[in-house]
C-alpha atoms as a PDB file:
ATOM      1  CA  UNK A   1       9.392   8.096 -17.736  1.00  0.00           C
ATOM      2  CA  UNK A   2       7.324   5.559 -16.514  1.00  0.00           C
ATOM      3  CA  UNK A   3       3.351   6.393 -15.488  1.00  0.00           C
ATOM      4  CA  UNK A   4       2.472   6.443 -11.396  1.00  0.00           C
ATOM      5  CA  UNK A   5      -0.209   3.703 -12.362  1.00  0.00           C
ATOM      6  CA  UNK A   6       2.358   1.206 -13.306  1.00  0.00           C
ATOM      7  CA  UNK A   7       5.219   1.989 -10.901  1.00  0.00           C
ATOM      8  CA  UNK A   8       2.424   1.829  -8.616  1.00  0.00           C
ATOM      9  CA  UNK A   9       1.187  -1.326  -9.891  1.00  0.00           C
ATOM     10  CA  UNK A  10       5.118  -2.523 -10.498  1.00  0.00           C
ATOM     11  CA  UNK A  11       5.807  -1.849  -6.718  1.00  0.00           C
ATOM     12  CA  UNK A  12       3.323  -3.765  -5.053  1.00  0.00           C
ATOM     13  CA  UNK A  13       3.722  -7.045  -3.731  1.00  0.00           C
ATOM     14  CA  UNK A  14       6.447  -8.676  -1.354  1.00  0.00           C
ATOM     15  CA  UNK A  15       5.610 -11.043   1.435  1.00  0.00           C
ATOM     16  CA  UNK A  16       1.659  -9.830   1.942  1.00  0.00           C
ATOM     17  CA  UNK A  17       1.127 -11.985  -1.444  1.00  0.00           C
ATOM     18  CA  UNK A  18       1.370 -14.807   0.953  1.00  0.00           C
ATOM     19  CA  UNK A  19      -0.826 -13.838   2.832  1.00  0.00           C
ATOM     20  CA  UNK A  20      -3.432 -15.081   0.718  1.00  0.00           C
ATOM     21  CA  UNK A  21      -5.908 -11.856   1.608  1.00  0.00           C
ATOM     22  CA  UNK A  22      -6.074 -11.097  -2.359  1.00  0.00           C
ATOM     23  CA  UNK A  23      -9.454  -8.959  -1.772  1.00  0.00           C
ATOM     24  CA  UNK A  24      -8.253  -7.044   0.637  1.00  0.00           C
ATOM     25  CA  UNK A  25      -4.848  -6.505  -1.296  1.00  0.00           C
ATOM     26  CA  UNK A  26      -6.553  -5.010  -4.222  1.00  0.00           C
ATOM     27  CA  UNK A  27      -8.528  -2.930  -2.590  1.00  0.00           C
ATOM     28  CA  UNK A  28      -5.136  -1.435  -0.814  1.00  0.00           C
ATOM     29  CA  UNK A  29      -3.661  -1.347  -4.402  1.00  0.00           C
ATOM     30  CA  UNK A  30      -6.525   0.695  -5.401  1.00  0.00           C
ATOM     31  CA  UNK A  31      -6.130   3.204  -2.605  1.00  0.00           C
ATOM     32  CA  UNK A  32      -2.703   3.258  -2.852  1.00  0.00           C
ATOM     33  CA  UNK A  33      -2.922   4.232  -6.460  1.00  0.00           C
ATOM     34  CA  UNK A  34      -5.434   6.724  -6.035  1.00  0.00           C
ATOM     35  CA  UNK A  35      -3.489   8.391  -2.746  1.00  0.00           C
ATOM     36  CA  UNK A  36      -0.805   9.172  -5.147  1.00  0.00           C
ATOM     37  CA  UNK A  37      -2.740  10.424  -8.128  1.00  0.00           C
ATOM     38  CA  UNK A  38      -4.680  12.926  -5.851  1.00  0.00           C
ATOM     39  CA  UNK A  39      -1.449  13.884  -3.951  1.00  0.00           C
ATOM     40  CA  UNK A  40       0.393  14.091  -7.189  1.00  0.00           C
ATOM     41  CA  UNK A  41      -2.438  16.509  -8.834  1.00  0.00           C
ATOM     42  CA  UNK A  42      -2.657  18.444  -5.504  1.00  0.00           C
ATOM     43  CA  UNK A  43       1.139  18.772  -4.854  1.00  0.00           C
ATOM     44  CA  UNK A  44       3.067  18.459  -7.945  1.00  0.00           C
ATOM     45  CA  UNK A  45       1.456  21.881  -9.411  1.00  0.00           C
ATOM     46  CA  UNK A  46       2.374  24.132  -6.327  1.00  0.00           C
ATOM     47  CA  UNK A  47       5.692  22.447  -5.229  1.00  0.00           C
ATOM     48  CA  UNK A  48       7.446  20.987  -8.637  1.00  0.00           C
ATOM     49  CA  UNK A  49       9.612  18.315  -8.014  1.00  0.00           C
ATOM     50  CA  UNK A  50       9.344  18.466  -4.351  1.00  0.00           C
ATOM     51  CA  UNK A  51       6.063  17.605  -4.244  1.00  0.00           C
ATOM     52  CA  UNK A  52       6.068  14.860  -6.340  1.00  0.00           C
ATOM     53  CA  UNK A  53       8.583  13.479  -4.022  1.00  0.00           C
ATOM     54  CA  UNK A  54       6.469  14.387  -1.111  1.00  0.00           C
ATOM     55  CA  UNK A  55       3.193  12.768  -3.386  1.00  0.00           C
ATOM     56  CA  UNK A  56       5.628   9.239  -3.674  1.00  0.00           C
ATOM     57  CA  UNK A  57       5.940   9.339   0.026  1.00  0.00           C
ATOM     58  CA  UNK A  58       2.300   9.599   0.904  1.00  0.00           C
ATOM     59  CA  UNK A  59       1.140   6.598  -1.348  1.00  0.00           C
ATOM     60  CA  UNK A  60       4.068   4.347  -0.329  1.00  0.00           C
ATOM     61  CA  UNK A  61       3.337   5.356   3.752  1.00  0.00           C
ATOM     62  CA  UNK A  62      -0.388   4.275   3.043  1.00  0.00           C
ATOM     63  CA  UNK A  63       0.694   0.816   1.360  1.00  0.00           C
ATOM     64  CA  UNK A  64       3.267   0.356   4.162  1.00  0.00           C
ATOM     65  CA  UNK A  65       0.702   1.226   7.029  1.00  0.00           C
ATOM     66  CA  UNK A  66      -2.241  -0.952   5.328  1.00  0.00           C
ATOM     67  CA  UNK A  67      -0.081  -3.601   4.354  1.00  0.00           C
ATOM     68  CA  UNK A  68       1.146  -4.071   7.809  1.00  0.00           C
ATOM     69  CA  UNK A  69      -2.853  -3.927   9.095  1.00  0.00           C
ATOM     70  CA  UNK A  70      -3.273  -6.764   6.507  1.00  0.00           C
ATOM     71  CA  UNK A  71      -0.663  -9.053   8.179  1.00  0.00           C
ATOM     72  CA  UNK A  72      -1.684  -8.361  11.576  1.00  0.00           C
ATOM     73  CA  UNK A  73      -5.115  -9.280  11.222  1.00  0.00           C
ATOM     74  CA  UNK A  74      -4.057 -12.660   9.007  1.00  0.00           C
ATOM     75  CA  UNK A  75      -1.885 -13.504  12.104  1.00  0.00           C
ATOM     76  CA  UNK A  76      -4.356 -13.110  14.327  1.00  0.00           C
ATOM     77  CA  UNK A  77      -6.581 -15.319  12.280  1.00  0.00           C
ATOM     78  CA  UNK A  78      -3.847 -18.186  11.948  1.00  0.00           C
ATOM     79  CA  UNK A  79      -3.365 -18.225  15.511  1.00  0.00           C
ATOM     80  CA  UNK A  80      -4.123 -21.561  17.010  1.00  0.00           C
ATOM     81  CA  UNK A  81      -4.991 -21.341  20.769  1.00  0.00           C
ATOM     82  CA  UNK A  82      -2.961 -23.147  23.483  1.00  0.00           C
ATOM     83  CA  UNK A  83      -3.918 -26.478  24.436  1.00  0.00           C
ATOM     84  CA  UNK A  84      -4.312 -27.581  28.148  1.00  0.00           C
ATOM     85  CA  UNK A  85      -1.477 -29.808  28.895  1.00  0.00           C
END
């Protein structure tokens, strides 16, 4: 069995890598991580396996929802306004 920190670290990554926001990345990495450490401590004790499950969830709804905040605000940076014809 494998340790959250590096299926954590193992799952990351996917099209927001070319992005080229690398800051920002690692600093969602880092939250991401420690969203499922504190949900795993919290839930895994009072619900068993459940909660683990419910713990895995959490962290990888937090990387989806701030990895799709990342890409929206690159796109709106890369957008190049309309000429007049």
């Amino acid at each position: 069995m494998r340790p959250a920190g590096e299926i954590c670290l193992a799952r990351h990554g996917g099209i927001d890598r070319n992005a080229r926001i690398f800051v920002a990345q690692l600093q969602l990495l880092i939250g991401v991580c420690v969203v499922g450490v504190v949900a795993s401590w919290l839930l895994v004790p009072v619900a068993g396996l459940p909660g683990a499950a419910w713990s895995f969830g959490l962290a990888m709804a937090v990387q989806a929802i701030g990895s799709h905040a990342l890409l929206r605000t690159k796109l709106r940076q890369m957008q190049v306004p309309e000429t007049p014809a």
